[in-house]
Protein backbone atom coordinates (compact mmCIF):
# COMPACT_ATOMS: atom_id res chain seq x y z
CA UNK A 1 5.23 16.16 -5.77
CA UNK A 2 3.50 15.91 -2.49
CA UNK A 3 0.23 13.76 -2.36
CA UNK A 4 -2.69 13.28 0.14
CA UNK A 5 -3.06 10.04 1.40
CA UNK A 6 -6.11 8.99 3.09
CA UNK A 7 -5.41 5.59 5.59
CA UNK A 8 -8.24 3.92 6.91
CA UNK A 9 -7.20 2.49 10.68
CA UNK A 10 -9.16 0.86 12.92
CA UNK A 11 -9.99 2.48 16.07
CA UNK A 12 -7.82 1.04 19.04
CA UNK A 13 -4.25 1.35 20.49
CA UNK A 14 -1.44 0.39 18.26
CA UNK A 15 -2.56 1.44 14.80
CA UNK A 16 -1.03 4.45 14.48
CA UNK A 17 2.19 3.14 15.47
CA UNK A 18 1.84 0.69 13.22
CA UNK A 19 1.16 3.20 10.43
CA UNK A 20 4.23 4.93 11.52
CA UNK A 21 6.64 2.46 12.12
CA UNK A 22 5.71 0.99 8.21
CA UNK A 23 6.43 4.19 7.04
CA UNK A 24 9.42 4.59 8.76
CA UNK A 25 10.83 1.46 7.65
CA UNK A 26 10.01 2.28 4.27
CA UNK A 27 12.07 5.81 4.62
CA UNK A 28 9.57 7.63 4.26
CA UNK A 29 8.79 10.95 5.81
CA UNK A 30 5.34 11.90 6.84
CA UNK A 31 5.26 15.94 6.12
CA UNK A 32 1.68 16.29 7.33
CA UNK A 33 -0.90 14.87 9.05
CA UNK A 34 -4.84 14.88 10.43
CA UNK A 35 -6.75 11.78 11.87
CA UNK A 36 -10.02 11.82 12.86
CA UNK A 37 -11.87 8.96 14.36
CA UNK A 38 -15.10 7.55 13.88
CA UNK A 39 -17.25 4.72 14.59
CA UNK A 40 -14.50 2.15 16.13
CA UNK A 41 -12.33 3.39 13.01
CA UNK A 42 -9.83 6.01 11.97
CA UNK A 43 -9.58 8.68 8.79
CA UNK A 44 -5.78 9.34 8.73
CA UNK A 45 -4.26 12.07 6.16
CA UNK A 46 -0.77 11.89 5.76
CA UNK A 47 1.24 14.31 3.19
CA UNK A 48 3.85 12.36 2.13
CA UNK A 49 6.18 12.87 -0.69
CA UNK A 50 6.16 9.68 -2.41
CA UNK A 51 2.74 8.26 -2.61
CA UNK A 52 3.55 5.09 -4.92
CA UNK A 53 6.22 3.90 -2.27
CA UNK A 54 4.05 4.93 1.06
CA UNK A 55 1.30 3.05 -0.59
CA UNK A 56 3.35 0.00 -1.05
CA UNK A 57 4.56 0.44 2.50
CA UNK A 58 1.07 0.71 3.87
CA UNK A 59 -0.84 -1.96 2.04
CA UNK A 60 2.23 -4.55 2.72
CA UNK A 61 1.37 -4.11 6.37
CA UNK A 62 -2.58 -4.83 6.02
CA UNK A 63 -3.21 -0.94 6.28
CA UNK A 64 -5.35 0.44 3.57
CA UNK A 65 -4.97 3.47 1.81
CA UNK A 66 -8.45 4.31 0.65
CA UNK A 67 -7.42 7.79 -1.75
CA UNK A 68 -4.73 9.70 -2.78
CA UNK A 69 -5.19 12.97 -4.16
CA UNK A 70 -3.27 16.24 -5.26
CA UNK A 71 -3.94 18.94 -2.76
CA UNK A 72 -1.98 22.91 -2.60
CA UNK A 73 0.88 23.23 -0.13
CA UNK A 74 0.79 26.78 0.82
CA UNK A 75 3.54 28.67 2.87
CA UNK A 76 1.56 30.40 5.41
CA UNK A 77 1.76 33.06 8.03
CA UNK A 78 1.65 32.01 11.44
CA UNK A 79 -0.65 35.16 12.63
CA UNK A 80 -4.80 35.60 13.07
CA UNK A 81 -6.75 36.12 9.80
CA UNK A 82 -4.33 34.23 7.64
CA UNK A 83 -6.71 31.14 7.02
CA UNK A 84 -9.74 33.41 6.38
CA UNK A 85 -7.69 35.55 3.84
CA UNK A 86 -6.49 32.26 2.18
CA UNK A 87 -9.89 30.77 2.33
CA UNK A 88 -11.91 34.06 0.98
CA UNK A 89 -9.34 34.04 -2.12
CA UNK A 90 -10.79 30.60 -2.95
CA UNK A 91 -14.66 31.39 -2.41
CA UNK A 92 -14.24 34.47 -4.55
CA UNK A 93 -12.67 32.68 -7.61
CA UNK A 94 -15.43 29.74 -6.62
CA UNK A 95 -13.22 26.96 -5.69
CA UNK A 96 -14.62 25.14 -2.57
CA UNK A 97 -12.34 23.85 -0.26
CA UNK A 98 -13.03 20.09 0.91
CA UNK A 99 -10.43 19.64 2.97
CA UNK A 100 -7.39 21.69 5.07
CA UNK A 101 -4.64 20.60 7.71
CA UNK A 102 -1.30 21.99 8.66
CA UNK A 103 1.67 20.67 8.36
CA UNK A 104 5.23 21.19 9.52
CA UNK A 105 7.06 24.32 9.03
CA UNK A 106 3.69 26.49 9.02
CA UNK A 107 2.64 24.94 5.58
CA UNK A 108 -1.10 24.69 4.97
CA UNK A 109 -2.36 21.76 2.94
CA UNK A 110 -5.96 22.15 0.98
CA UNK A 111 -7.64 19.80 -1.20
CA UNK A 112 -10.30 21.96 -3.25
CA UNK A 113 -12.65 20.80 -5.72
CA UNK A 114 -10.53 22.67 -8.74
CA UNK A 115 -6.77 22.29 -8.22
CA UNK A 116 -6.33 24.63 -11.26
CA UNK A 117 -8.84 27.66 -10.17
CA UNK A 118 -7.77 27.75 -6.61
CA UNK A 119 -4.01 27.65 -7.89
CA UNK A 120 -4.46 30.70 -9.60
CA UNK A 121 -6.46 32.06 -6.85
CA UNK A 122 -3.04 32.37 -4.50
């Protein structure tokens, strides 16, 4: 199962390759990803399939993974309206959604406060 990794980077050339390049070694395939930075550091989301080995990976190379959570992988349309169609499905069955990136292969990826609601919701 794919997991939601949250790597915390500092803000200056060479981290992300560094990132990379440990996860590479490891094998390991990075199937999504969002980074954001912020005050001289980095929030990096990677969806990665095996979250005990990227972790190991990671945190043998000084790069911390601060969370890890389940999140919905959703096959998506690649056409206007589809993310507000997706989205509205979760606010009507209540879920709130705290998080969303795409991924390869027009794949959505949404961490939500209730994995089980918004599940049922799509």
């Amino acid at each position: 199962m794919v997991k939601d990794l949250v790597v915390v980077l500092e803000d200056h050339p060479g981290t992300l390759a560094d990132m990379g390049e440990a996860l590479g070694n490891a094998n390991i395939n990075i199937e999504g990803i969002c980074a954001v930075t912020f005050k001289g550091g980095a929030a990096v989301h990677i969806l990665v399939e095996d979250s005990a080995a990227a972790k190991k990976a990671l945190e043998e190379k000084g790069i911390k993974v601060s969370s890890e959570r389940e999140v919905l992988v959703l096959d998506i349309k690649d056409r206007p309206g589809e993310l507000g169609e997706i989205a509205r499905k979760f606010a009507d069955n209540g879920v709130n959604i705290e998080l969303a990136y795409l991924a390869t292969k027009n794949t959505l990826i949404v961490g939500v406060d209730n994995i089980q609601k918004a599940q049922s919701a799509v």
